[in-house]
Protein backbone atom coordinates (compact mmCIF):
# COMPACT_ATOMS: atom_id res chain seq x y z
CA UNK A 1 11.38 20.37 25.99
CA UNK A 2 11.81 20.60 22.14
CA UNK A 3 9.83 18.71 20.23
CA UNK A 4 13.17 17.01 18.56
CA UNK A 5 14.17 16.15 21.71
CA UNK A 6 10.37 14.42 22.55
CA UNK A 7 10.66 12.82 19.69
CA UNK A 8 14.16 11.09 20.03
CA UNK A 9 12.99 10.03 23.53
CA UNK A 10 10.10 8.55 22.55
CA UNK A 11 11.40 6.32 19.64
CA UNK A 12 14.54 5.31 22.51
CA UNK A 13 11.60 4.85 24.90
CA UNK A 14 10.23 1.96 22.30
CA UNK A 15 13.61 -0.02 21.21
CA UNK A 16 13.09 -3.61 22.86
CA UNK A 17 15.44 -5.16 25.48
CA UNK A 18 18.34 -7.17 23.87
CA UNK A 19 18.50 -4.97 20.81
CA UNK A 20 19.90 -1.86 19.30
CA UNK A 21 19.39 0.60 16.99
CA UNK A 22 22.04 3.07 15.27
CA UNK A 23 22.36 6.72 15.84
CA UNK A 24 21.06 7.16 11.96
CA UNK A 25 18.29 4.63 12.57
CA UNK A 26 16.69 6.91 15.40
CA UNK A 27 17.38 9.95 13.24
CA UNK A 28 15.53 8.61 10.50
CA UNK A 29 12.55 7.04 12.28
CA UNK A 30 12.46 10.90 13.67
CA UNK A 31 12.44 11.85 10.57
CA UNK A 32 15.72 13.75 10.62
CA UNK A 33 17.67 11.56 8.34
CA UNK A 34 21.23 13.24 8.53
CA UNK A 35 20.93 14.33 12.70
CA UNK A 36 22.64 11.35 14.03
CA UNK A 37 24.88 13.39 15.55
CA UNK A 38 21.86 15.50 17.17
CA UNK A 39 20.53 12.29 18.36
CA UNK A 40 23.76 11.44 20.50
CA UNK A 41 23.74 15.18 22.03
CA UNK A 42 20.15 14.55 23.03
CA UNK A 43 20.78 11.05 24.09
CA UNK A 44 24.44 12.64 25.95
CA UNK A 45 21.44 14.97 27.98
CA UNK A 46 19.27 11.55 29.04
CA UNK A 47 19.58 10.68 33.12
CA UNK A 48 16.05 9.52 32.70
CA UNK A 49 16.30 5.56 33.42
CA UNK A 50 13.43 5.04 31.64
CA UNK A 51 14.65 6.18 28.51
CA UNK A 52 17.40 3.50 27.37
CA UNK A 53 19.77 5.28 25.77
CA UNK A 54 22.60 2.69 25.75
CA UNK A 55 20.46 0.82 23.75
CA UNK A 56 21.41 3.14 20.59
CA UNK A 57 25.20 2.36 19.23
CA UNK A 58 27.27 3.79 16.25
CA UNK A 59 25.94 2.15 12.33
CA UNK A 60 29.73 0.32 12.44
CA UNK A 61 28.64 -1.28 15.79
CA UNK A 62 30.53 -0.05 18.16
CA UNK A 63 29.50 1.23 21.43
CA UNK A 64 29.63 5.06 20.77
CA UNK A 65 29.07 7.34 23.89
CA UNK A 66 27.46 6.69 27.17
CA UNK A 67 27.00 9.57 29.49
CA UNK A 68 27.61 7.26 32.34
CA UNK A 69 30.55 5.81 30.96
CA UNK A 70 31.23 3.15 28.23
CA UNK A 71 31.91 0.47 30.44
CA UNK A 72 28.72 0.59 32.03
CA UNK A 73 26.82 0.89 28.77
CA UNK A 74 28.90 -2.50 27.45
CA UNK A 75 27.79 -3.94 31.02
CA UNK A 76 24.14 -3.04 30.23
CA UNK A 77 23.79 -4.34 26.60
CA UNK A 78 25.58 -7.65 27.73
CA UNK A 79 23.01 -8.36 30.70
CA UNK A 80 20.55 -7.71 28.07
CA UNK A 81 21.92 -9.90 25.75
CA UNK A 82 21.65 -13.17 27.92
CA UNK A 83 17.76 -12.24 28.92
């Protein structure tokens, strides 16, 4: 595994339950400032459960992509939410 890739995991790995971070915020904590977008196609790869990928939305708040659907990501963050 690249070590972009490592990276991006590890700082998804860390973002609490019941919050969120933007695609730029992971890119610059990274320390790729302007690979948002390379942040989504790594996050698009993620099956890994333990990684919490739907935990990362777009910087106008919307949901943004979910490789197991947008619904389910919605239906993730809200159960989060009320924890």
């Amino acid at each position: 595994m690249d070590t972009f890739k490592q990276h991006v995991f590890q700082v998804v790995r860390r973002i609490p339950s019941g919050t969120t971070l933007t695609y730029k915020e992971v890119a610059l904590r990274v320390g790729k400032p302007f690979a948002w977008r390379a942040v989504g196609n790594v996050l698009n790869t993620n099956y890994d459960p333990a990684i919490p990928c739907h935990r990362v939305v777009r910087s106008d708040g919307t949901m943004g992509g979910y490789n197991r659907g947008s619904m389910l990501k919605k239906k993730l963050l809200a159960e989060e939410e009320k924890s």
